[in-house]
Protein backbone atom coordinates (compact mmCIF):
# COMPACT_ATOMS: atom_id res chain seq x y z
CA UNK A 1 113.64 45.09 74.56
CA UNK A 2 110.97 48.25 75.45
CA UNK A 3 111.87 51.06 77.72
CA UNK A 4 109.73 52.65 79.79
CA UNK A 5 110.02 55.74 81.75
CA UNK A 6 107.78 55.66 85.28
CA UNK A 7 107.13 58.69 87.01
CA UNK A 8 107.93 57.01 90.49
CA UNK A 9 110.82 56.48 92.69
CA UNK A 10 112.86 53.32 91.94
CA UNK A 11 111.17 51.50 94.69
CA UNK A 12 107.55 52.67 93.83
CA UNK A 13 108.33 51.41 90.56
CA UNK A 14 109.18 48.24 91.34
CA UNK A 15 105.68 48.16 93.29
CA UNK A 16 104.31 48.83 90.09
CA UNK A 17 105.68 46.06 88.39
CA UNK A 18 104.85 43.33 90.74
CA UNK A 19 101.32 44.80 91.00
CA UNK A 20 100.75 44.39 86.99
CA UNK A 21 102.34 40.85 87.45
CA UNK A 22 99.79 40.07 90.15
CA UNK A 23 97.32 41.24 87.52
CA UNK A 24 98.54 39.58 84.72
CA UNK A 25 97.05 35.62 83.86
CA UNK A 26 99.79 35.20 81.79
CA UNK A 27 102.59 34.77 85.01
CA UNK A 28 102.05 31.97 87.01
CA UNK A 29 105.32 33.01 89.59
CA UNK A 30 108.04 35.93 89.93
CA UNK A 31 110.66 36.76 91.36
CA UNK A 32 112.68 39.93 92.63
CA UNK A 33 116.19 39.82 92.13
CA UNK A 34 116.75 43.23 93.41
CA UNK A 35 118.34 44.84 89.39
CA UNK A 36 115.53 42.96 88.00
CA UNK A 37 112.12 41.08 88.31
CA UNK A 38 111.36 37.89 86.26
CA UNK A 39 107.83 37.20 85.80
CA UNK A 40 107.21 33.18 84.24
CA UNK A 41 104.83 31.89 82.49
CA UNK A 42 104.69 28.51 82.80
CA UNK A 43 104.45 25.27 80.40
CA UNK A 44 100.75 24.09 79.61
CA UNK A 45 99.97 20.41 79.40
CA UNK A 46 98.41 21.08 76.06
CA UNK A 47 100.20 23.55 74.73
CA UNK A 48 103.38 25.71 74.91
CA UNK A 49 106.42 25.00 76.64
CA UNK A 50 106.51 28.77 78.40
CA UNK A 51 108.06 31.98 78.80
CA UNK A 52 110.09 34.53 80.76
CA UNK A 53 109.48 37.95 81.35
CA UNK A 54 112.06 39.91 82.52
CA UNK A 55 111.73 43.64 83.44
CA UNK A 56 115.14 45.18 84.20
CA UNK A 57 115.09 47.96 87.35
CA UNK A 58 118.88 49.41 86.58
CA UNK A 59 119.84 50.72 90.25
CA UNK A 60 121.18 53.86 88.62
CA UNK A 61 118.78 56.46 87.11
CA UNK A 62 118.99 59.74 85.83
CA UNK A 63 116.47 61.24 88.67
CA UNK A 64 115.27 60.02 91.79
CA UNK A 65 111.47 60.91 90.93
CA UNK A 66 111.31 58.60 87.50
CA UNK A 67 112.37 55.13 86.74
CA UNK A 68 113.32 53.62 83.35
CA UNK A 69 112.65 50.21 82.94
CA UNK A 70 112.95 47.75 80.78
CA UNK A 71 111.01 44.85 79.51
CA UNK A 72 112.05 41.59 77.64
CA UNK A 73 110.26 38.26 77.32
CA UNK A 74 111.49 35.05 76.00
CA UNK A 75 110.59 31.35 75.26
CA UNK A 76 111.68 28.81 77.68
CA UNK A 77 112.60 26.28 74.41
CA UNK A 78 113.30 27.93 71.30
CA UNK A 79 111.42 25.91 68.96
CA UNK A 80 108.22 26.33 70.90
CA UNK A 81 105.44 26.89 68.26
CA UNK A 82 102.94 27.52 70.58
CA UNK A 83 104.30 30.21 73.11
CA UNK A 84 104.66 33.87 72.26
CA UNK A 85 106.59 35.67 74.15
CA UNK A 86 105.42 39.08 72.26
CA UNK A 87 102.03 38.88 73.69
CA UNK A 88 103.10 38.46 77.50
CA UNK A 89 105.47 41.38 76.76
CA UNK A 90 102.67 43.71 75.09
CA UNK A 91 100.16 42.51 78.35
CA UNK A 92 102.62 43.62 80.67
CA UNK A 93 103.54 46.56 79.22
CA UNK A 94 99.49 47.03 78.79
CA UNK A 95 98.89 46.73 82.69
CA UNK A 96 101.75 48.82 83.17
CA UNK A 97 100.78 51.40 81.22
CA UNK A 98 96.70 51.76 83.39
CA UNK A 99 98.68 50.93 86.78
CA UNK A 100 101.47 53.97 86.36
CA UNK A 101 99.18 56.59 86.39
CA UNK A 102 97.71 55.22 89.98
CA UNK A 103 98.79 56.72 93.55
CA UNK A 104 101.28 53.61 94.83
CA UNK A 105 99.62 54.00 98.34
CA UNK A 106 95.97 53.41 96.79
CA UNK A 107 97.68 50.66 94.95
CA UNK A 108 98.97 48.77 97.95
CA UNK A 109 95.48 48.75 99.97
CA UNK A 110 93.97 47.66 97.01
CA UNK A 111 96.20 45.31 96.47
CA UNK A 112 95.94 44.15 100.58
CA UNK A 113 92.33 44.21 100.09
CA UNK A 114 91.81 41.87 96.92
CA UNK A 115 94.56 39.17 98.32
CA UNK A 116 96.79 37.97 101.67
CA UNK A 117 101.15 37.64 101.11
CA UNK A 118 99.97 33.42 100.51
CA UNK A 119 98.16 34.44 97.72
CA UNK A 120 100.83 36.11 95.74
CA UNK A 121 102.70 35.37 92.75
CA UNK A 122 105.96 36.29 94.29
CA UNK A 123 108.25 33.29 95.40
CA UNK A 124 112.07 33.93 96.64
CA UNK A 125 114.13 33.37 93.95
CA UNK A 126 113.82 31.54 90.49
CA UNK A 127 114.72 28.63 91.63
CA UNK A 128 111.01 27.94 92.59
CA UNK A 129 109.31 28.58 89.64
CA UNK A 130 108.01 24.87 88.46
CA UNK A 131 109.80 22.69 86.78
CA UNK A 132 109.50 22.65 83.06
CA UNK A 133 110.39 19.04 82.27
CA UNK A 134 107.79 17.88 84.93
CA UNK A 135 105.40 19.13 82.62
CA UNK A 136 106.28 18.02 79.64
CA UNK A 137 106.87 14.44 81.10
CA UNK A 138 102.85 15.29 82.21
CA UNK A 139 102.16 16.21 78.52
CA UNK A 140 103.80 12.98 76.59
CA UNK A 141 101.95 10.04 79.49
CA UNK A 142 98.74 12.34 78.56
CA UNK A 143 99.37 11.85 74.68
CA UNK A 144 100.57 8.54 75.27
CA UNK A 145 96.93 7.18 77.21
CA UNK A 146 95.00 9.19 74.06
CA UNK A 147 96.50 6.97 71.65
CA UNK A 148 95.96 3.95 73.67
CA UNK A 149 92.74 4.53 73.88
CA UNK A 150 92.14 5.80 70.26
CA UNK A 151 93.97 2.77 69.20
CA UNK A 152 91.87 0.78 71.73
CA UNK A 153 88.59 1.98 70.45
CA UNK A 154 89.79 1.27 66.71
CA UNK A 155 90.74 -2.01 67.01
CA UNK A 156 87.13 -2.61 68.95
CA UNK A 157 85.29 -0.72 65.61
CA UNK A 158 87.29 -2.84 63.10
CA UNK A 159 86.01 -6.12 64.98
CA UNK A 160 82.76 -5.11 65.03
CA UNK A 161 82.99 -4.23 61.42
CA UNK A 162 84.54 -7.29 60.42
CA UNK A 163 82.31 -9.56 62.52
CA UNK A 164 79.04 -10.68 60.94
């Protein structure tokens, strides 16, 4: 887990965060839970099973005029090969990092200007982001049909090879 201090208001930092999520190609959907927002990455049909980001906003803080925050990412399945959480983590804390020194007000138009509320990342609650198993069920018929075809074609070369 990495801790951040933001020199913004709770609620300006929060901004903050879901602006570098917006940013970020890495997070397909978040969500704000009100203590903390969880960015997810989600699973790939050739690749990676995905990941969670989750930046913790504690209500309590030590001033009004700076946030600490925390960030945390994890793999959706724990014997994913593929999926690394550590880079999502580092990009986010990357964005973060050129977004936090920005006026939050500038921010927002920009923000209003480059995309409409439809076009966000943001859904309700977590229960939204996609499904993971979907996916995967996408990424076995996929496999599946590439064998049957590869299996297909060499049955068709050993005929020809065998025929005189």
């Amino acid at each position: 887990m990495t801790s951040i201090a933001l020199d913004h208001p709770r609620e300006d930092a929060k901004t903050i965060i879901k602006a570098s999520l917006e940013r970020m190609g890495s997070i397909d959907a978040y969500t704000d839970e009100g203590q903390r927002i969880v960015g997810k990455q989600e699973a790939s049909l050739m690749g990676g099973n995905g990941a969670r980001l989750i930046v913790d906003v504690p209500e309590m803080q030590e001033s009004e005029e700076k946030t600490v925050i925390e960030a945390n990412a994890e793999k959706e399945v724990s014997i994913d090969m593929a999926t690394n959480p550590e880079d999502i983590k580092s990009n986010f804390l990357n964005t973060v990092n050129v977004l936090r020194k920005r006026d939050v007000d500038d921010l927002l138009d920009e923000m209003s200007q480059e995309m409409t509320p439809e076009d966000s990342k943001e859904v309700a609650s977590s229960g939204s982001f996609g499904d993971t198993q979907s996916t995967l069920g996408k990424r076995f018929i996929i496999m599946f049909v590439v064998l049957m075809v590869f299996t297909l074609l060499f049955g068709v070369m050993m005929t020809a090879v065998m025929m005189p």
